[in-house]
Protein backbone atom coordinates (compact mmCIF):
# COMPACT_ATOMS: atom_id res chain seq x y z
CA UNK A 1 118.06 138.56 148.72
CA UNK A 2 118.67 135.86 146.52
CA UNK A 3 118.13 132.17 147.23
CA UNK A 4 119.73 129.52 144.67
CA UNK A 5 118.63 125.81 145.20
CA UNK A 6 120.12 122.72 143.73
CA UNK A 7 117.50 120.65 143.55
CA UNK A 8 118.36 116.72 144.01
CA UNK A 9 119.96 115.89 147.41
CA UNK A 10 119.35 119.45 148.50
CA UNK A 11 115.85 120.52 148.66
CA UNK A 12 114.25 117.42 145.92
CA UNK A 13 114.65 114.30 147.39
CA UNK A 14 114.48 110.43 145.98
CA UNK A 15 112.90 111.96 142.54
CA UNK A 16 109.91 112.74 143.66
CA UNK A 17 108.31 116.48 143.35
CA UNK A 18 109.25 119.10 146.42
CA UNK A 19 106.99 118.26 149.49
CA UNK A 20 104.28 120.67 151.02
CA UNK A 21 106.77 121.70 153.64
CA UNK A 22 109.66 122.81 151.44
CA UNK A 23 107.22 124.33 148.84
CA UNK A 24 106.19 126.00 151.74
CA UNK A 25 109.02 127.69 152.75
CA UNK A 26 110.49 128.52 149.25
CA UNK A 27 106.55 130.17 149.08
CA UNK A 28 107.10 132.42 152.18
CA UNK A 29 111.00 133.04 150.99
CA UNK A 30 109.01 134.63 147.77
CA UNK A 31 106.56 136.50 150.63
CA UNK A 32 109.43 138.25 152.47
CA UNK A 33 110.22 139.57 149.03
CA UNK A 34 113.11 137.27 148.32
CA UNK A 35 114.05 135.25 144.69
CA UNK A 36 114.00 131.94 144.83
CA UNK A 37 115.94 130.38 141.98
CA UNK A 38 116.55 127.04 140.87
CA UNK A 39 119.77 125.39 139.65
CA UNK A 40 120.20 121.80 138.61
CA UNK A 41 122.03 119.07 136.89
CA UNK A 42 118.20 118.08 135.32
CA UNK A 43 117.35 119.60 132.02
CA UNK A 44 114.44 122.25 131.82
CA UNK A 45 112.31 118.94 130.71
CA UNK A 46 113.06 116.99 133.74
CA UNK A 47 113.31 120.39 136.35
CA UNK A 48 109.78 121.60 135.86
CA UNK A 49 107.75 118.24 136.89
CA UNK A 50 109.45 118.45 140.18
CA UNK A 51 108.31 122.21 141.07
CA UNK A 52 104.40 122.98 141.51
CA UNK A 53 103.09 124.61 139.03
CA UNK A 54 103.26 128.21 140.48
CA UNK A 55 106.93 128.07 140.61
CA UNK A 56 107.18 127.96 136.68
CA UNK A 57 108.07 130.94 136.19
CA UNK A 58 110.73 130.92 138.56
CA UNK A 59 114.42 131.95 137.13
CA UNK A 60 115.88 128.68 136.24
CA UNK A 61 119.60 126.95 135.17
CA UNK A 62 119.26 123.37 134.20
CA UNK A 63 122.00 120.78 133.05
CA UNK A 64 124.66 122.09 134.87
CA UNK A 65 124.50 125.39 133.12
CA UNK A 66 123.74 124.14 129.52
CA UNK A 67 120.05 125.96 129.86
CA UNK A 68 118.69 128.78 131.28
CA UNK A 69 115.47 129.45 131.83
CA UNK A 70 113.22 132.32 132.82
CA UNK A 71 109.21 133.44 132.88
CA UNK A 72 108.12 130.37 131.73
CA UNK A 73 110.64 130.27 128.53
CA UNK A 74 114.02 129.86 127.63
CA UNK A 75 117.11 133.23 127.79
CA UNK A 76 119.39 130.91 126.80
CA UNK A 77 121.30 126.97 125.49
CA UNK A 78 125.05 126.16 125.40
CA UNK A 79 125.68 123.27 123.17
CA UNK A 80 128.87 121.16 122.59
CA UNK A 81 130.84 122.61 119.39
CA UNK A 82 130.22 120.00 116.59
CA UNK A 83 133.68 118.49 116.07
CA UNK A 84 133.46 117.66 120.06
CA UNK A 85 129.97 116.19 120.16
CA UNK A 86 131.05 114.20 117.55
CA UNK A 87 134.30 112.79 119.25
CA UNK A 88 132.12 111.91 122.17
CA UNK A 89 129.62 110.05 120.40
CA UNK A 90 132.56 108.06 119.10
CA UNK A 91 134.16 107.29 122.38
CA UNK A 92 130.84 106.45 123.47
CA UNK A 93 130.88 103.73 120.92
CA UNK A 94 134.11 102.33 121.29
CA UNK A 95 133.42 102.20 124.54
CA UNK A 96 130.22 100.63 124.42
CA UNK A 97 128.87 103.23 127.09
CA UNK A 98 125.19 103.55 128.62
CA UNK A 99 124.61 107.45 128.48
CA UNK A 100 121.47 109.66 128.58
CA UNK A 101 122.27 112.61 126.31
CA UNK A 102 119.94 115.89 126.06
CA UNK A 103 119.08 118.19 123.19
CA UNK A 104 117.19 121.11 124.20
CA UNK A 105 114.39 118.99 124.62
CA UNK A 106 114.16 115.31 123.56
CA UNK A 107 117.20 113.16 124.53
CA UNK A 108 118.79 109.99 123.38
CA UNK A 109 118.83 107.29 126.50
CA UNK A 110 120.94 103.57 126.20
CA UNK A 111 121.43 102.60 129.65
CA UNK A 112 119.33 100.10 131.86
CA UNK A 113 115.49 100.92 132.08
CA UNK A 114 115.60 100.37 136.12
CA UNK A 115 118.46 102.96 136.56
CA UNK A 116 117.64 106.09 139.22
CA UNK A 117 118.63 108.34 136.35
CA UNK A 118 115.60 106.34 133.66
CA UNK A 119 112.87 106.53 136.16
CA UNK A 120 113.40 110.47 136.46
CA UNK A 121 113.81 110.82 132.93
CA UNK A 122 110.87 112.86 131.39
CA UNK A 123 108.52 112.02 133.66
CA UNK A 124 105.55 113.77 131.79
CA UNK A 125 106.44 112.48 128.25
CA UNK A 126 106.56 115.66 127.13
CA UNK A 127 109.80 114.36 124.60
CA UNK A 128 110.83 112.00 122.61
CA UNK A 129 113.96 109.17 122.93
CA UNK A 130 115.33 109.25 120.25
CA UNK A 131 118.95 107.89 118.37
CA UNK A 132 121.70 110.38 119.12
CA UNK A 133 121.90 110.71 114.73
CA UNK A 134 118.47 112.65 114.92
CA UNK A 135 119.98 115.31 117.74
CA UNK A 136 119.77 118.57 116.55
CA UNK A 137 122.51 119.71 119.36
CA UNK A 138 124.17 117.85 122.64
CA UNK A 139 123.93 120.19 125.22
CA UNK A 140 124.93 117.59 128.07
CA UNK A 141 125.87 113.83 128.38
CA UNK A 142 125.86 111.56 131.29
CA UNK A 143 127.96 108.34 130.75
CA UNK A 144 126.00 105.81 133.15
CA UNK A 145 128.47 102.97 132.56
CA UNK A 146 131.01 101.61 130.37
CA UNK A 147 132.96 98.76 128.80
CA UNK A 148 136.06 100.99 130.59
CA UNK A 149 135.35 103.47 132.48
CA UNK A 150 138.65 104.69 133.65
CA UNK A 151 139.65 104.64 129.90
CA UNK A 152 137.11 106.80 128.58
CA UNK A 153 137.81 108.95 131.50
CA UNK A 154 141.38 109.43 130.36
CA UNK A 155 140.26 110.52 126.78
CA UNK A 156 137.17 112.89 127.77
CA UNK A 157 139.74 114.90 129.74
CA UNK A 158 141.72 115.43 126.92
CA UNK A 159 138.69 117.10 125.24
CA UNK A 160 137.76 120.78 125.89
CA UNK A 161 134.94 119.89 128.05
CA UNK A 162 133.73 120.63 131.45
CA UNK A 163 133.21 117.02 133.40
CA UNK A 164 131.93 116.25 136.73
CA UNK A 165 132.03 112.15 138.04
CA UNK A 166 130.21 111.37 140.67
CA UNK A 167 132.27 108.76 143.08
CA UNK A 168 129.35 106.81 144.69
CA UNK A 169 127.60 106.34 141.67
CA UNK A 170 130.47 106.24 138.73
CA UNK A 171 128.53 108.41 136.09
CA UNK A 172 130.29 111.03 134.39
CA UNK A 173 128.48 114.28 133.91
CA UNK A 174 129.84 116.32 130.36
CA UNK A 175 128.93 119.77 129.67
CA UNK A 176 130.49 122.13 127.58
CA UNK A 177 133.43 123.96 128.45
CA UNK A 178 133.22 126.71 130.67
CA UNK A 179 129.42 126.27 131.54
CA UNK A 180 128.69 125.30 134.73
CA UNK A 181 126.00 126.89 137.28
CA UNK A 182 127.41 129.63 137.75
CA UNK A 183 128.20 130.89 134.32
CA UNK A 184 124.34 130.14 133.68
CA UNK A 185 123.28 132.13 137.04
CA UNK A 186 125.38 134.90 135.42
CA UNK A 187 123.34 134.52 132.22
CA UNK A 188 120.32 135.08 134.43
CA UNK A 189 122.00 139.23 135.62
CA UNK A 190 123.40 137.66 138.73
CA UNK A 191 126.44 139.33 140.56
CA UNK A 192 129.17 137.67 142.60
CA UNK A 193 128.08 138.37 146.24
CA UNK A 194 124.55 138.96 145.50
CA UNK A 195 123.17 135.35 146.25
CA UNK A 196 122.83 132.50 149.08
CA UNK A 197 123.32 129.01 147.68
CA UNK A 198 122.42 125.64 148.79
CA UNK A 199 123.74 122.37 147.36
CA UNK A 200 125.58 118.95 147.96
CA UNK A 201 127.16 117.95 145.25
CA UNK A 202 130.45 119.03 142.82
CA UNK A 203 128.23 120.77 140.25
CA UNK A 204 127.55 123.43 142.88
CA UNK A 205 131.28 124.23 143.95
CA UNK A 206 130.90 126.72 140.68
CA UNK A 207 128.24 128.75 142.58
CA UNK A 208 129.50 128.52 145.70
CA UNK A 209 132.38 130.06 144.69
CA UNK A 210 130.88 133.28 143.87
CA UNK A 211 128.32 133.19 146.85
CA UNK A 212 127.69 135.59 149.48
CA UNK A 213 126.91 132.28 151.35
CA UNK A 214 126.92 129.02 150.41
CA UNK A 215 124.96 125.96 152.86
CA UNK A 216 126.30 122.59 151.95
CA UNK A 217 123.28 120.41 152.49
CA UNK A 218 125.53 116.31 153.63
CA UNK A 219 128.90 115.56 153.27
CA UNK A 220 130.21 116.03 149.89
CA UNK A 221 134.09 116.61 151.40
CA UNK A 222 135.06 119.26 149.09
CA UNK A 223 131.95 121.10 148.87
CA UNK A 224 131.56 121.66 152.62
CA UNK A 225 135.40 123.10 152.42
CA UNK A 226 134.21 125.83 150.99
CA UNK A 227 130.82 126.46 152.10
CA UNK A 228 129.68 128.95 154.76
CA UNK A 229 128.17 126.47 156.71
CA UNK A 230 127.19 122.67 156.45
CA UNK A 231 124.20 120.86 157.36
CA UNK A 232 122.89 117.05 157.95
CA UNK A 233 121.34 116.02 154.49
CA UNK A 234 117.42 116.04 155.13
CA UNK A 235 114.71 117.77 154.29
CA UNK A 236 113.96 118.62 157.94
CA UNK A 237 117.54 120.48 158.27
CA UNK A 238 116.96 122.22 155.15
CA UNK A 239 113.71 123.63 156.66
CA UNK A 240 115.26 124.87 159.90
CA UNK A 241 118.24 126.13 157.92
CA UNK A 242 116.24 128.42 155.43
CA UNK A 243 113.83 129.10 158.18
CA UNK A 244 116.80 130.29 160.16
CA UNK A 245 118.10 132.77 157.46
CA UNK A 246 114.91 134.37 156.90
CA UNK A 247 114.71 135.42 160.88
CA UNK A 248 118.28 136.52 160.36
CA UNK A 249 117.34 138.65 157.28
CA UNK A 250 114.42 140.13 159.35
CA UNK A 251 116.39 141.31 161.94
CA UNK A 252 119.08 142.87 159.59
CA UNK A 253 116.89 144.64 157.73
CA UNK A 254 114.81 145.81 161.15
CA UNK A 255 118.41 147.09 162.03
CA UNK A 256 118.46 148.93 159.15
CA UNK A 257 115.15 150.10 159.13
């Protein structure tokens, strides 16, 4: 089987890298003879300081679809057509907006050096901040804050983007349209059906759409709608829940056997 993790809120929590017991469990996931893949709203660049070092190579999409990532190198980037990266970085001006935008590697950062987002940012210094001019592409922007938030809502929605706002923190998430994680699991061979997802936020509704089951890991209202099953957001339930779906896997395939 397939596993699919989001990684903050779900199985990476507060920033920090994935503890000894979940590393442990995605390990014996990969010793039952499952894949354990990764999916995030981080960019390649921020993803890979999180993971141990063994887990590299794992299959990976990163900013929301925008990369994908496999054996340690990339399959694949979807960047913003020109004429709408441009419009963006307009609005972003009139708007006088705090953003972190990403290239397929550096990134161009305005917002407040003490925001959650900053202090995740790069961790390794492995790129470079740089002004949005010296971009070679936008794959994906995050608007942190704005003069008008609301208003620069209104006229990224009229662009042909794909956006995701998160409520409890007011940051818009802007991708290109028609990637998301599911379209970049799908540039990694994956089949509808063929996959167990966990997440707990909007950017996995995409993947749990085409799921064979989906575990929403707190209470993100519209995620757990459609999600197989639900659990308490903690690293602890996470642990029991994956632990729980191996033993069922064992006995199916003992059944089988």
């Amino acid at each position: 089987m397939k596993f699919v993790f989001d990684l903050d809120g779900t199985i990476c929590f507060q920033g920090k890298p994935l503890s000894e017991q979940i590393v442990g469990v995605l390990d014996q996931l990969a010793l039952e003879g499952h894949e354990v893949i990764f999916a995030s709203a981080r960019p390649i660049r921020d993803l890979l300081p999180v993971l141990p070092s063994h887990m590299h190579q794992a299959p990976m999409v990163g900013g929301n679809g925008g990369f994908v990532y496999k054996s340690g190198g990339y399959v694949a980037s979807f960047q913003l057509e020109t004429a709408v990266a441009d419009r963006i970085v307009d609005l972003l001006n009139e708007y006088a907006a705090e953003h972190l935008i990403d290239s397929l590697w550096n990134y161009s950062y305005s917002g407040d050096p003490e925001h959650p987002i900053r202090k995740n940012l790069d961790p390794k210094y492995r790129a470079k901040n740089v002004r949005i001019e010296e971009l070679e592409e936008i794959v994906k922007v995050v608007v942190l804050s704005s003069r008008d938030q609301l208003k620069l809502l209104s006229e990224l929605e009229k662009l042909p983007v794909k956006m995701y706002k998160h409520g409890t923190e007011d940051i818009i998430d802007i991708s290109p349209a028609g990637i998301n994680k599911w379209s970049g699991l799908q540039a990694l061979g994956l089949q509808p059906g063929e996959y167990i997802a966990f997440g707990n936020d909007a950017n996995d509704i995409p993947m749990f759409q085409h799921a064979l089951r989906s575990v929403c890991v707190g209470d993100h209202a519209e995620l757990r709608e459609m999600a197989s099953e639900s659990i308490v957001s903690g690293e602890s339930d996470v642990i029991r829940k994956i632990n729980e779906i191996i033993e069922e896997l064992r006995r199916d395939a003992s059944i089988v056997n």
